[in-house]
PDB file of N, CA and C in Angstrom:
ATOM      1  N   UNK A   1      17.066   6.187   9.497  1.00  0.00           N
ATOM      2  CA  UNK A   1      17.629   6.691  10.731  1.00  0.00           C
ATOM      3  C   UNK A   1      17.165   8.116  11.013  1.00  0.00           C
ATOM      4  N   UNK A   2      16.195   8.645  10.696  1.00  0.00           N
ATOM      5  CA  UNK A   2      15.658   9.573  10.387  1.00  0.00           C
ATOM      6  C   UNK A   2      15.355  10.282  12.141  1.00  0.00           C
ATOM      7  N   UNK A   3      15.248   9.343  13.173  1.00  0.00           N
ATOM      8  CA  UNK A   3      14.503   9.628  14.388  1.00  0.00           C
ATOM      9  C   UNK A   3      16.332  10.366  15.229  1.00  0.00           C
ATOM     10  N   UNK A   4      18.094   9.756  14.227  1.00  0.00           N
ATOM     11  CA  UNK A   4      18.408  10.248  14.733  1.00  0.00           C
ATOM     12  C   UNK A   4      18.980  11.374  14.931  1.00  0.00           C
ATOM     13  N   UNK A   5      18.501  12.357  13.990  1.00  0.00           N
ATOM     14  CA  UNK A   5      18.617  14.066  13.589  1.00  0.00           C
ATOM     15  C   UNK A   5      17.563  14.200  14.394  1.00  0.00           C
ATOM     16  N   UNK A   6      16.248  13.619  14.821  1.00  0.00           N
ATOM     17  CA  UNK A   6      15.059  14.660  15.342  1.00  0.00           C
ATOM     18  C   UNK A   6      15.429  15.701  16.669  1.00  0.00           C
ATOM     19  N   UNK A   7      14.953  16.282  16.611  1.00  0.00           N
ATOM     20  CA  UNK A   7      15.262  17.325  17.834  1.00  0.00           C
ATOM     21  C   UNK A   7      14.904  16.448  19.063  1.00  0.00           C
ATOM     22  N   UNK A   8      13.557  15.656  19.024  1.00  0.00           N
ATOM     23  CA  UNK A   8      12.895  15.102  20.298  1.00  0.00           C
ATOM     24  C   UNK A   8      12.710  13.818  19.954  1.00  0.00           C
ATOM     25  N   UNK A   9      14.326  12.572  20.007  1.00  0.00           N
ATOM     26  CA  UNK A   9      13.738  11.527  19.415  1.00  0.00           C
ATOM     27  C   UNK A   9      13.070  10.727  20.394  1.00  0.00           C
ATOM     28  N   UNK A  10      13.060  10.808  21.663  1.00  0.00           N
ATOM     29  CA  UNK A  10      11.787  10.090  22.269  1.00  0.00           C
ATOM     30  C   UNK A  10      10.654  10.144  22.135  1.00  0.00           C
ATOM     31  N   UNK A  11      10.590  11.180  21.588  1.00  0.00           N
ATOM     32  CA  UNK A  11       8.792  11.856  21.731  1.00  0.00           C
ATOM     33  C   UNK A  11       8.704  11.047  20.083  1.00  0.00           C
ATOM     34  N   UNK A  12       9.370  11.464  19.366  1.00  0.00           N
ATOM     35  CA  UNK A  12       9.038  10.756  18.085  1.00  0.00           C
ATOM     36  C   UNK A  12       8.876   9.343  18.211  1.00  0.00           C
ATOM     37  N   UNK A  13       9.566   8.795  18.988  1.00  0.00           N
ATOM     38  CA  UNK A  13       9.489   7.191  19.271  1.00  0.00           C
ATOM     39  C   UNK A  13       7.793   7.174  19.201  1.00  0.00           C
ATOM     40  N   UNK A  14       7.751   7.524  20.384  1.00  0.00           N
ATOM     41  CA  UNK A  14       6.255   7.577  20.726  1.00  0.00           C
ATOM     42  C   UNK A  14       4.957   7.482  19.542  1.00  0.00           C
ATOM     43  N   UNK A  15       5.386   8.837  19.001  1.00  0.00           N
ATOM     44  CA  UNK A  15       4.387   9.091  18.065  1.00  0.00           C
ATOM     45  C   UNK A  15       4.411   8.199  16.370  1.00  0.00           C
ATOM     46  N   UNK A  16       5.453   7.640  16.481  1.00  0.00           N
ATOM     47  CA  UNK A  16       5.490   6.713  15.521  1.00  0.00           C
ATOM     48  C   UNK A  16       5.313   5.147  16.389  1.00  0.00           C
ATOM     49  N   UNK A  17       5.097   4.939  17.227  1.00  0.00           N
ATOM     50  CA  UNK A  17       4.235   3.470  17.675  1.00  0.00           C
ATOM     51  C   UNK A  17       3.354   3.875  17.535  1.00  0.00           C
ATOM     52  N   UNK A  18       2.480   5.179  18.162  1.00  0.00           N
ATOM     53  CA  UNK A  18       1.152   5.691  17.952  1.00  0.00           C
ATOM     54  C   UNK A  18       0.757   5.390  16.369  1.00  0.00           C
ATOM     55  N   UNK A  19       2.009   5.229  15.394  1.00  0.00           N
ATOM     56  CA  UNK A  19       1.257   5.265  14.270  1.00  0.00           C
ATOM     57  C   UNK A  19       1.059   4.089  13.674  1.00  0.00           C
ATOM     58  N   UNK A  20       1.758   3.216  13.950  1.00  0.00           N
ATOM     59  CA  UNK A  20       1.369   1.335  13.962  1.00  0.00           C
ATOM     60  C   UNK A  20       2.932   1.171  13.016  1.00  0.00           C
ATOM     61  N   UNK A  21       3.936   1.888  13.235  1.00  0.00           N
ATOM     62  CA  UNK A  21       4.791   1.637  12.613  1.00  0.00           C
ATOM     63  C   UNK A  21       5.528   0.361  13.506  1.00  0.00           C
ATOM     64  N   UNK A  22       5.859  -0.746  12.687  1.00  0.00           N
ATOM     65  CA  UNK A  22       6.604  -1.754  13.622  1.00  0.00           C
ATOM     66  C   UNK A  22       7.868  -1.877  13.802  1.00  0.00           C
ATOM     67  N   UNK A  23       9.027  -0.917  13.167  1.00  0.00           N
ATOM     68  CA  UNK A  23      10.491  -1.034  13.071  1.00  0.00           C
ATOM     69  C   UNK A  23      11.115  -0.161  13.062  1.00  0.00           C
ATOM     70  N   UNK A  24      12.306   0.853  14.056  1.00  0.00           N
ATOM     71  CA  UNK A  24      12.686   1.946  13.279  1.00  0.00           C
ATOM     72  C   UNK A  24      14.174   1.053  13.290  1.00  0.00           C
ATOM     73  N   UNK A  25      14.738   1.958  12.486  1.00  0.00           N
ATOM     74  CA  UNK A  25      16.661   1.946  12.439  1.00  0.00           C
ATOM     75  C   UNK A  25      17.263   2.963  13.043  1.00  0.00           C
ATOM     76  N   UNK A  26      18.091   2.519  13.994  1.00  0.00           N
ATOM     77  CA  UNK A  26      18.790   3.761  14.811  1.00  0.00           C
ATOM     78  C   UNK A  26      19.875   3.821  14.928  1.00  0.00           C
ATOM     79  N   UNK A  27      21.051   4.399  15.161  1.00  0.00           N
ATOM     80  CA  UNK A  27      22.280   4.674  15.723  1.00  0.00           C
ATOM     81  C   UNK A  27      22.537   5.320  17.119  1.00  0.00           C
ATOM     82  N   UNK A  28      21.369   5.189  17.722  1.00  0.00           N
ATOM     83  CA  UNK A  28      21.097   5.924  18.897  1.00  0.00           C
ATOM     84  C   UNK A  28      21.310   7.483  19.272  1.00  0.00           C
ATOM     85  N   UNK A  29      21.225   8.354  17.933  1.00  0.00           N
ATOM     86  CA  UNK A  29      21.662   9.086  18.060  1.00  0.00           C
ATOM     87  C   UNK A  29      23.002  10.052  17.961  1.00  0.00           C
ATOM     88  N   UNK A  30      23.650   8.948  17.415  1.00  0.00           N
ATOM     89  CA  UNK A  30      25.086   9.230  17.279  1.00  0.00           C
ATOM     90  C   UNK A  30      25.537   8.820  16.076  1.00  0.00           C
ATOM     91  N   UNK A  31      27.133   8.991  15.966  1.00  0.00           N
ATOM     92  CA  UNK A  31      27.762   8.777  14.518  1.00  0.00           C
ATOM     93  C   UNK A  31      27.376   7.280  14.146  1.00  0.00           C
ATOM     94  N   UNK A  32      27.552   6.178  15.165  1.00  0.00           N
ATOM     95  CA  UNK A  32      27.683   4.876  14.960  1.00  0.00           C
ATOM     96  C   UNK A  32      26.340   4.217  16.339  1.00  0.00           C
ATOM     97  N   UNK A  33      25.653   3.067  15.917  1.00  0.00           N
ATOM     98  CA  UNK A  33      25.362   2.502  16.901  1.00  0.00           C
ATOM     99  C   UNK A  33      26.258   2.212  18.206  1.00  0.00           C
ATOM    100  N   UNK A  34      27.101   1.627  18.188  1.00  0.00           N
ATOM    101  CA  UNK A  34      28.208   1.651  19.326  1.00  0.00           C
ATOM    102  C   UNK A  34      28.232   2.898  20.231  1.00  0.00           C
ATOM    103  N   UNK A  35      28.749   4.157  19.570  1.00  0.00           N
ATOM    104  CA  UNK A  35      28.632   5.610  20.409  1.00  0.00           C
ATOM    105  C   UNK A  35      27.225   5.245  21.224  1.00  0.00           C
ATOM    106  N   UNK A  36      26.257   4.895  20.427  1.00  0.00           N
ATOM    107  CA  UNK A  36      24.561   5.348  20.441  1.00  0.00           C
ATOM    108  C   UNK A  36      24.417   4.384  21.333  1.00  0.00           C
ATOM    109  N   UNK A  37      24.483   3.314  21.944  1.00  0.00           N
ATOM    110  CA  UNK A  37      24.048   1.947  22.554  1.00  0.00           C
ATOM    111  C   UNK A  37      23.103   2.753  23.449  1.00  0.00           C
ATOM    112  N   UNK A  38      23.736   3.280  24.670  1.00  0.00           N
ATOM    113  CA  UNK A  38      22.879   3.793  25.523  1.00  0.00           C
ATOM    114  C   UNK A  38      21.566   4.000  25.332  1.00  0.00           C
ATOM    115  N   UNK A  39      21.405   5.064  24.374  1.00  0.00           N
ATOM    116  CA  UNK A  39      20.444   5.922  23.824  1.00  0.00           C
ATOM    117  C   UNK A  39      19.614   4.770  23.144  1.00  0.00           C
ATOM    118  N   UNK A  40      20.303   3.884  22.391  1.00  0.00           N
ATOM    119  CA  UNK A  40      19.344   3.028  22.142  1.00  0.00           C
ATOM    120  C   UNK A  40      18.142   1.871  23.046  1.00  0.00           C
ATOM    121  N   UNK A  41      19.515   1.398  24.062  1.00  0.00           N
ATOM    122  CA  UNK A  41      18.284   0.859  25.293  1.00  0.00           C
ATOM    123  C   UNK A  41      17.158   1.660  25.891  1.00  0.00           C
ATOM    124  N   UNK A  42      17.762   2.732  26.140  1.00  0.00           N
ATOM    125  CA  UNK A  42      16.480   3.971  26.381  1.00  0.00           C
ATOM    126  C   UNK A  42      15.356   3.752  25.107  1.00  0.00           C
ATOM    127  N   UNK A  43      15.897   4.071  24.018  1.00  0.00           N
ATOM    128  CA  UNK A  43      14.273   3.884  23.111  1.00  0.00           C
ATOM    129  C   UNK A  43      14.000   2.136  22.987  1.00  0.00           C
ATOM    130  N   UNK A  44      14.462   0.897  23.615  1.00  0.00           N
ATOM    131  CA  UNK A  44      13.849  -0.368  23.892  1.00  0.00           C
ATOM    132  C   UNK A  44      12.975   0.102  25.021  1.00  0.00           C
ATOM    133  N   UNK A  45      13.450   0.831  26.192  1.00  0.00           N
ATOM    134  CA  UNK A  45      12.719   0.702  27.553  1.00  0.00           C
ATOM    135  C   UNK A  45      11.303   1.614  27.147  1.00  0.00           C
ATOM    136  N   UNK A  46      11.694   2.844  26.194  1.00  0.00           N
ATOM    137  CA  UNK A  46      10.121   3.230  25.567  1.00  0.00           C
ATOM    138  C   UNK A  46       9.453   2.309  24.556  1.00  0.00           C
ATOM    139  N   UNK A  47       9.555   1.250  24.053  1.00  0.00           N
ATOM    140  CA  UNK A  47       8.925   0.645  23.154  1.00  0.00           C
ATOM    141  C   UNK A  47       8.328  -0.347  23.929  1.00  0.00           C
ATOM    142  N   UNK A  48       9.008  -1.225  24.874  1.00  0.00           N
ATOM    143  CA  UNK A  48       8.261  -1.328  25.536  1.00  0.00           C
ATOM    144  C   UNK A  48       7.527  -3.025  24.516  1.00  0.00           C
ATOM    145  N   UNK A  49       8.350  -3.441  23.943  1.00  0.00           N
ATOM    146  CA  UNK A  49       7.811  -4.243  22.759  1.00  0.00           C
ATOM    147  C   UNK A  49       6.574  -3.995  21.836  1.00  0.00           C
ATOM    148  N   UNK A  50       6.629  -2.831  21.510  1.00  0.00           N
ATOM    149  CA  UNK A  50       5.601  -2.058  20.773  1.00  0.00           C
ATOM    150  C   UNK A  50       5.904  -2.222  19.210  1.00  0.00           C
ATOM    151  N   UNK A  51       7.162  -1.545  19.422  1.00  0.00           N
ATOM    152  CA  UNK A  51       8.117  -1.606  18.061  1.00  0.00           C
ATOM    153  C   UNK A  51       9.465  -1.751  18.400  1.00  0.00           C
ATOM    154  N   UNK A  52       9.935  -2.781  16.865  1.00  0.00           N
ATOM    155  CA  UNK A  52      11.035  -3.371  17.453  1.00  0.00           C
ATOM    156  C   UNK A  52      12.230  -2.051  16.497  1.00  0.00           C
ATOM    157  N   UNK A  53      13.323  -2.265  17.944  1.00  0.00           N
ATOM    158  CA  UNK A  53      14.389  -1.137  17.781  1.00  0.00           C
ATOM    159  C   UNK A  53      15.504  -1.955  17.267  1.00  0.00           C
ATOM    160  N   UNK A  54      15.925  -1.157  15.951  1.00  0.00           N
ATOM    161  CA  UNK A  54      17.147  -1.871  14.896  1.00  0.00           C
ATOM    162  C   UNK A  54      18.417  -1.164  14.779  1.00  0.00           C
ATOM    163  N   UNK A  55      19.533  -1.518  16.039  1.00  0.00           N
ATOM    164  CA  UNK A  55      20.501  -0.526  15.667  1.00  0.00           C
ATOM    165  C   UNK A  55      21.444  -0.783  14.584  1.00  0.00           C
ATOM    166  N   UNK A  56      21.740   0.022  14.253  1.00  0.00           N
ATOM    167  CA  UNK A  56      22.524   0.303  12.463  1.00  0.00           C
ATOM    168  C   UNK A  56      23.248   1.553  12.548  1.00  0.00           C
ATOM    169  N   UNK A  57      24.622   1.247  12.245  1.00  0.00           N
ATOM    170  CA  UNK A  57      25.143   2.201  12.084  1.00  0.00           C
ATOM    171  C   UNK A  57      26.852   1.959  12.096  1.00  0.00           C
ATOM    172  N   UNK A  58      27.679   1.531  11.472  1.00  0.00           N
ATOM    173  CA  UNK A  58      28.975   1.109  11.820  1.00  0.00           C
ATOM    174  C   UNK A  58      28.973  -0.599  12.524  1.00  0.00           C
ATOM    175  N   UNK A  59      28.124  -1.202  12.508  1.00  0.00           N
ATOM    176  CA  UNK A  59      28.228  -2.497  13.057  1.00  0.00           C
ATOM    177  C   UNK A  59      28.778  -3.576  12.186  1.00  0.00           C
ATOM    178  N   UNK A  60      29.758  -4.147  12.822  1.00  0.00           N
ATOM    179  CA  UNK A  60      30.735  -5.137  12.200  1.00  0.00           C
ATOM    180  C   UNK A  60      30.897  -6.323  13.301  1.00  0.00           C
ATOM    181  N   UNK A  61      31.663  -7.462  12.696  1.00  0.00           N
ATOM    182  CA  UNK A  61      32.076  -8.465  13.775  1.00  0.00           C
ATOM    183  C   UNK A  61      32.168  -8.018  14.985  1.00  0.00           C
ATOM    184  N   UNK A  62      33.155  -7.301  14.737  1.00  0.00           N
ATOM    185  CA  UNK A  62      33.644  -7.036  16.251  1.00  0.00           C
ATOM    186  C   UNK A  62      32.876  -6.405  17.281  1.00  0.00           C
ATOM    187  N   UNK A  63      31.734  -5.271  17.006  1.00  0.00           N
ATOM    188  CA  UNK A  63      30.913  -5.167  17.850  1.00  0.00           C
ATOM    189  C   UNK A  63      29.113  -5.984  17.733  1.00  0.00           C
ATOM    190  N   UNK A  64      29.047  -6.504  16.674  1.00  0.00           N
ATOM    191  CA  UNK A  64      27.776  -6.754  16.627  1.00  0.00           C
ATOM    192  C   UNK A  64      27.105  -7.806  18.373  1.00  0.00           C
ATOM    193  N   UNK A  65      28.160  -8.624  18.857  1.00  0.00           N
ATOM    194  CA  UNK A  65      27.774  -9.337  19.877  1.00  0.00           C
ATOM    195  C   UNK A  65      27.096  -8.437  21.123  1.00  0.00           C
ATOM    196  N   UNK A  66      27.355  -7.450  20.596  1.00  0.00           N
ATOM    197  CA  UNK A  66      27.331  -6.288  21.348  1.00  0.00           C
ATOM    198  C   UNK A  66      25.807  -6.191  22.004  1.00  0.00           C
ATOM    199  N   UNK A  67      24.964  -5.924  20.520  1.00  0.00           N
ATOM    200  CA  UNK A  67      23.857  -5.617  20.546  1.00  0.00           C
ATOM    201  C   UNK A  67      23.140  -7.047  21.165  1.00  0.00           C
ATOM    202  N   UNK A  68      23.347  -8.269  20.627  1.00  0.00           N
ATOM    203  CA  UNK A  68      22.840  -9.020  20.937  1.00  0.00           C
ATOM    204  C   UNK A  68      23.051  -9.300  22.709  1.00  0.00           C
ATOM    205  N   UNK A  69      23.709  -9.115  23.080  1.00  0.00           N
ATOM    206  CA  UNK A  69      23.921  -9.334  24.612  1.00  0.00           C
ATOM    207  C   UNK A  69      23.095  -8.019  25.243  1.00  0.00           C
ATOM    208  N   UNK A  70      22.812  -7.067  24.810  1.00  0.00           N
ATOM    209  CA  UNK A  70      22.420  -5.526  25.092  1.00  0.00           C
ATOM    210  C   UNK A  70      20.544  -5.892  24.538  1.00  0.00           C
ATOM    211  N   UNK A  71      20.540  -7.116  24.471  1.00  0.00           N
ATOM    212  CA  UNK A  71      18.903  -7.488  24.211  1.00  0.00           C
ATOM    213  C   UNK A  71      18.189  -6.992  22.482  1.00  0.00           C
ATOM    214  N   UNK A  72      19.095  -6.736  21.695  1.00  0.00           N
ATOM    215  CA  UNK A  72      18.490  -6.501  20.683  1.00  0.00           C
ATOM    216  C   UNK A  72      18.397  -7.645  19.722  1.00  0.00           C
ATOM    217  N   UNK A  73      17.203  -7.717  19.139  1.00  0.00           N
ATOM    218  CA  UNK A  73      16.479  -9.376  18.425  1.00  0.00           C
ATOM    219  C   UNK A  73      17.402  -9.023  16.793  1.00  0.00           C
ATOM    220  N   UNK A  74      17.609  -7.916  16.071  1.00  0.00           N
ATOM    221  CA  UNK A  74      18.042  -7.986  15.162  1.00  0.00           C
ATOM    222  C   UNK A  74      19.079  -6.881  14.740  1.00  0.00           C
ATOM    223  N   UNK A  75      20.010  -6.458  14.204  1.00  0.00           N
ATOM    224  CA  UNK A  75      21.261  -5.172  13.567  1.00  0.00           C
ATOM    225  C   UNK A  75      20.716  -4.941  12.001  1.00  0.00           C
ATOM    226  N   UNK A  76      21.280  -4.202  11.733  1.00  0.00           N
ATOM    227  CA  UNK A  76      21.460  -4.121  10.308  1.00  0.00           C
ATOM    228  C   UNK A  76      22.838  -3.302   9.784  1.00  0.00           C
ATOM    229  N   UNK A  77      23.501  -4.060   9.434  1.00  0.00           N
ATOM    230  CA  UNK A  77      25.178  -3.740   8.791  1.00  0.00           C
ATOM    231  C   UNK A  77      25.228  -3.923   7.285  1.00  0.00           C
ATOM    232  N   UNK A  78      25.597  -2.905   6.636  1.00  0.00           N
ATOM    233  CA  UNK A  78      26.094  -2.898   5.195  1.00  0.00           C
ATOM    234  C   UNK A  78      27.255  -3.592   4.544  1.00  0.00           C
ATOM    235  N   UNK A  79      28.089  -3.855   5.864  1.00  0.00           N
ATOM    236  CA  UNK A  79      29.256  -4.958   5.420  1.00  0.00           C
ATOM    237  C   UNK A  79      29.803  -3.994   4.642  1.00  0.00           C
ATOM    238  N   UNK A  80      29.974  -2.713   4.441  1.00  0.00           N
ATOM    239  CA  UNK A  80      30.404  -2.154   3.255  1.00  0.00           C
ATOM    240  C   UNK A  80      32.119  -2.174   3.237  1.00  0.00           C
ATOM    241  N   UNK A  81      32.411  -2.887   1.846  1.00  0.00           N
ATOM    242  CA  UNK A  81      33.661  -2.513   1.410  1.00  0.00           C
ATOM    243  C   UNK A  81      33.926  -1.981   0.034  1.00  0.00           C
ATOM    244  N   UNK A  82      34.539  -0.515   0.355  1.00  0.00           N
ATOM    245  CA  UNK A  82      35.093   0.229  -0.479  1.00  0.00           C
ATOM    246  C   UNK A  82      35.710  -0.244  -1.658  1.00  0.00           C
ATOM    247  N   UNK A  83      35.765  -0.176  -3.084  1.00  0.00           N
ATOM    248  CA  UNK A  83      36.403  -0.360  -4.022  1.00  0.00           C
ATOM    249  C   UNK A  83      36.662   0.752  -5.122  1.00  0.00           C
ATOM    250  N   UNK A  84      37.427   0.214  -6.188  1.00  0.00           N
ATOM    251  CA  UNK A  84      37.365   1.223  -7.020  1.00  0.00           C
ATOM    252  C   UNK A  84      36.641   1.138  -8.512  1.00  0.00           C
ATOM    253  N   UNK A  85      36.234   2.135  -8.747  1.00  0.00           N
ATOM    254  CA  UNK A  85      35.035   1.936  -9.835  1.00  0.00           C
ATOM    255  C   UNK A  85      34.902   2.946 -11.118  1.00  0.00           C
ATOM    256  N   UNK A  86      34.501   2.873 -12.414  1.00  0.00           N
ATOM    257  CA  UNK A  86      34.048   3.454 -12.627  1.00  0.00           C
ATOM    258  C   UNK A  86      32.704   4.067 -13.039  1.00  0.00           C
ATOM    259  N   UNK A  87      32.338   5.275 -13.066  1.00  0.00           N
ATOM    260  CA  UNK A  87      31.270   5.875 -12.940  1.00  0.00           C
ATOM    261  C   UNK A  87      31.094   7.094 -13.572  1.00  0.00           C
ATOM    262  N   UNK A  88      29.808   7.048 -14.645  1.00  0.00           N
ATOM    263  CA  UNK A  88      29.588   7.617 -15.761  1.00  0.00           C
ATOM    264  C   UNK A  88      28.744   8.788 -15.218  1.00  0.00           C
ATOM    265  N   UNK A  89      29.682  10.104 -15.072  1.00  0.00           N
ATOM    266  CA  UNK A  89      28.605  11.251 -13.840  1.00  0.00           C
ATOM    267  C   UNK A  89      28.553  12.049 -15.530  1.00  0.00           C
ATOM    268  N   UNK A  90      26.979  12.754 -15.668  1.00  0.00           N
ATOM    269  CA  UNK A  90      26.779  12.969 -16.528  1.00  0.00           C
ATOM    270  C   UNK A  90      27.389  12.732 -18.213  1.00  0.00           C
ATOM    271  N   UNK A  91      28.560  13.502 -18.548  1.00  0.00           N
ATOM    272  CA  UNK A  91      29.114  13.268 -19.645  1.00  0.00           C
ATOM    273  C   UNK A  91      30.903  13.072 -19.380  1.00  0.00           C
ATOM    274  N   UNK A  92      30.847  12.448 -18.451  1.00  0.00           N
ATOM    275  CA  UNK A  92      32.478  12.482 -18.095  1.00  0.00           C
ATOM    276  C   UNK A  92      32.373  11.124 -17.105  1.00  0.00           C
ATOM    277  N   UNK A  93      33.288   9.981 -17.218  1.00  0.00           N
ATOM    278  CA  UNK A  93      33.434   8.834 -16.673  1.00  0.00           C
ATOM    279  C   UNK A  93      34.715   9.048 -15.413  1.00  0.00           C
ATOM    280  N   UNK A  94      34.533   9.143 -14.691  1.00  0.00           N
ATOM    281  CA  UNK A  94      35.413   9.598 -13.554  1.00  0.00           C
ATOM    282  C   UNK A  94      35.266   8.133 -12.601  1.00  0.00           C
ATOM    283  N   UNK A  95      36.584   8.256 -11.626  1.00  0.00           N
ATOM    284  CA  UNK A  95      37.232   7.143 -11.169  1.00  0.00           C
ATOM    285  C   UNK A  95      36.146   7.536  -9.614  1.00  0.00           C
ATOM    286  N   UNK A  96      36.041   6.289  -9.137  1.00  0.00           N
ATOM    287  CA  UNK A  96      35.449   7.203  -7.819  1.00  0.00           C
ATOM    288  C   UNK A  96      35.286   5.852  -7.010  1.00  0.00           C
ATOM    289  N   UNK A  97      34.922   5.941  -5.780  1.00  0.00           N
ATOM    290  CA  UNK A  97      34.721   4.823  -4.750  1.00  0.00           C
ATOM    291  C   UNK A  97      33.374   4.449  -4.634  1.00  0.00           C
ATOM    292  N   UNK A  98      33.413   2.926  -4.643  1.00  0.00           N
ATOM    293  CA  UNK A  98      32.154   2.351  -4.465  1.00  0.00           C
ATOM    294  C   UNK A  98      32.156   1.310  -3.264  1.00  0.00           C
ATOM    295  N   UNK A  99      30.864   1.624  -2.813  1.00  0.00           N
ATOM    296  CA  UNK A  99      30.613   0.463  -1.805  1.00  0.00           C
ATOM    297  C   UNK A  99      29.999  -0.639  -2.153  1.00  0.00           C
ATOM    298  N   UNK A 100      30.272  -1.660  -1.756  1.00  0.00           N
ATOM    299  CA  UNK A 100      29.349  -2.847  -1.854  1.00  0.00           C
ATOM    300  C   UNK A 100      29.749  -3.647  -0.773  1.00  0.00           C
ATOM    301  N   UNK A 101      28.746  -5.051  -0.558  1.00  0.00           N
ATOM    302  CA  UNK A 101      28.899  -5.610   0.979  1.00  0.00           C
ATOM    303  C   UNK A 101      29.793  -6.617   0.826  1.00  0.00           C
ATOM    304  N   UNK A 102      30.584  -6.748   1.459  1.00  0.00           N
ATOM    305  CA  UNK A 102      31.546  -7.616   1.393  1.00  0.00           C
ATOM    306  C   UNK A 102      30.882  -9.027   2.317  1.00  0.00           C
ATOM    307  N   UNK A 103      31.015 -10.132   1.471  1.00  0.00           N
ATOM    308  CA  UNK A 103      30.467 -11.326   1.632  1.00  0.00           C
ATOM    309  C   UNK A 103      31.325 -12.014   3.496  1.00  0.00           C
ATOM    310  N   UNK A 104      32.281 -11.903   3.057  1.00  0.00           N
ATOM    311  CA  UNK A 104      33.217 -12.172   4.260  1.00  0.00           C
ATOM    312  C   UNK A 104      33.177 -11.800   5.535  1.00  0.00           C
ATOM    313  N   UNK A 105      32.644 -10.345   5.519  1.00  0.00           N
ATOM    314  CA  UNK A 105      32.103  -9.885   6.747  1.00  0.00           C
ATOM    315  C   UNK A 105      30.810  -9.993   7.308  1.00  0.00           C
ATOM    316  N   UNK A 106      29.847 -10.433   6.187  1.00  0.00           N
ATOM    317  CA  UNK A 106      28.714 -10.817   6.707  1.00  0.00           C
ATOM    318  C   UNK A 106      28.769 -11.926   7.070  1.00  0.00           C
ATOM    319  N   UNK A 107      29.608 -13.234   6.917  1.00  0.00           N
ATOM    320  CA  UNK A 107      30.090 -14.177   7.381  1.00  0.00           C
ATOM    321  C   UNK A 107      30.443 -14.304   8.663  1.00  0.00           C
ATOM    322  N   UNK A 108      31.103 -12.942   8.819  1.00  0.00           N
ATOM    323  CA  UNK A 108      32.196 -13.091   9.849  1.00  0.00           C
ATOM    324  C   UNK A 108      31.409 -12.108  11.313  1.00  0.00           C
ATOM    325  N   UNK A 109      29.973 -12.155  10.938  1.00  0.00           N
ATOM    326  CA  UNK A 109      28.807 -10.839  11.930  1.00  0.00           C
ATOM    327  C   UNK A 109      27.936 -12.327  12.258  1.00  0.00           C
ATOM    328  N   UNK A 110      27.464 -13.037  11.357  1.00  0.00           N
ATOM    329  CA  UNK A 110      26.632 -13.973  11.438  1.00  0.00           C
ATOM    330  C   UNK A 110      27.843 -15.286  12.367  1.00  0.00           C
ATOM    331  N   UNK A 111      28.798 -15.379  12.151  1.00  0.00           N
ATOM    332  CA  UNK A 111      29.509 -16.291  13.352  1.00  0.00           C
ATOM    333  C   UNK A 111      29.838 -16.144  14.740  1.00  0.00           C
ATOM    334  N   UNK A 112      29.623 -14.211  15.221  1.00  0.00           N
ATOM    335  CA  UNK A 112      30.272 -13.526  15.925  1.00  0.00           C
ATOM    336  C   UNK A 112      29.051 -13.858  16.935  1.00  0.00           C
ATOM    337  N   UNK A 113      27.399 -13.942  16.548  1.00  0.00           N
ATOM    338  CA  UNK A 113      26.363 -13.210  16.992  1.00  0.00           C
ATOM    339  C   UNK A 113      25.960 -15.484  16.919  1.00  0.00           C
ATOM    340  N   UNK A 114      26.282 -16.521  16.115  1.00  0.00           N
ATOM    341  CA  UNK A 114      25.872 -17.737  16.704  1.00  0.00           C
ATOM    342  C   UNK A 114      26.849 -18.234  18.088  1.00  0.00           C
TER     343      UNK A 114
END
């Protein structure tokens, strides 16, 4: 998601089709794809089917239909659910939160979007 800190992410759009790159990941600029949608059709209308635009960023069931009606061919969601874990940080095993993808919600993104 790198294009969405750039100072000039259109211009970067650009210069990374210029570079034969075929995919970025975006949030359009914002905290979450959702905020970002806008911003994201704007970098489809510059790609221009050049390179394909992957929004990512907070996408779950509930909005993923989103993208797909908003013309985007693919998302990418972490499904992430929080647990508790432990974790061996140098010489001390401390309690701490872990993510991993929860099966159920990728279930429940892939039923939302057939």
């Amino acid at each position: 998601r790198a294009i969405d800190v750039a100072k000039e992410p259109q211009r970067l759009l650009r210069e990374i089709i210029l570079m034969g790159v075929t995919r970025v990941l975006s949030s359009g600029t914002k905290s979450n794809a959702q905020a970002g949608i806008d911003q994201l059709k704007e970098f489809q209308e510059i790609a221009k089917n050049q390179i394909q635009i992957m929004p990512g960023g907070g996408i779950t069931h509930k909005n993923a239909s989103l993208f797909k009606k908003a013309g985007f061919e693919m998302i990418h969601s972490s499904a992430t659910q929080k647990s508790k874990g432990v974790v061996n940080s140098l010489d001390l095993m401390q309690s701490q939160s872990i993510g991993n993808s929860n099966a159920e919600e990728i279930k429940k993104i892939i039923e939302a979007l057939s």
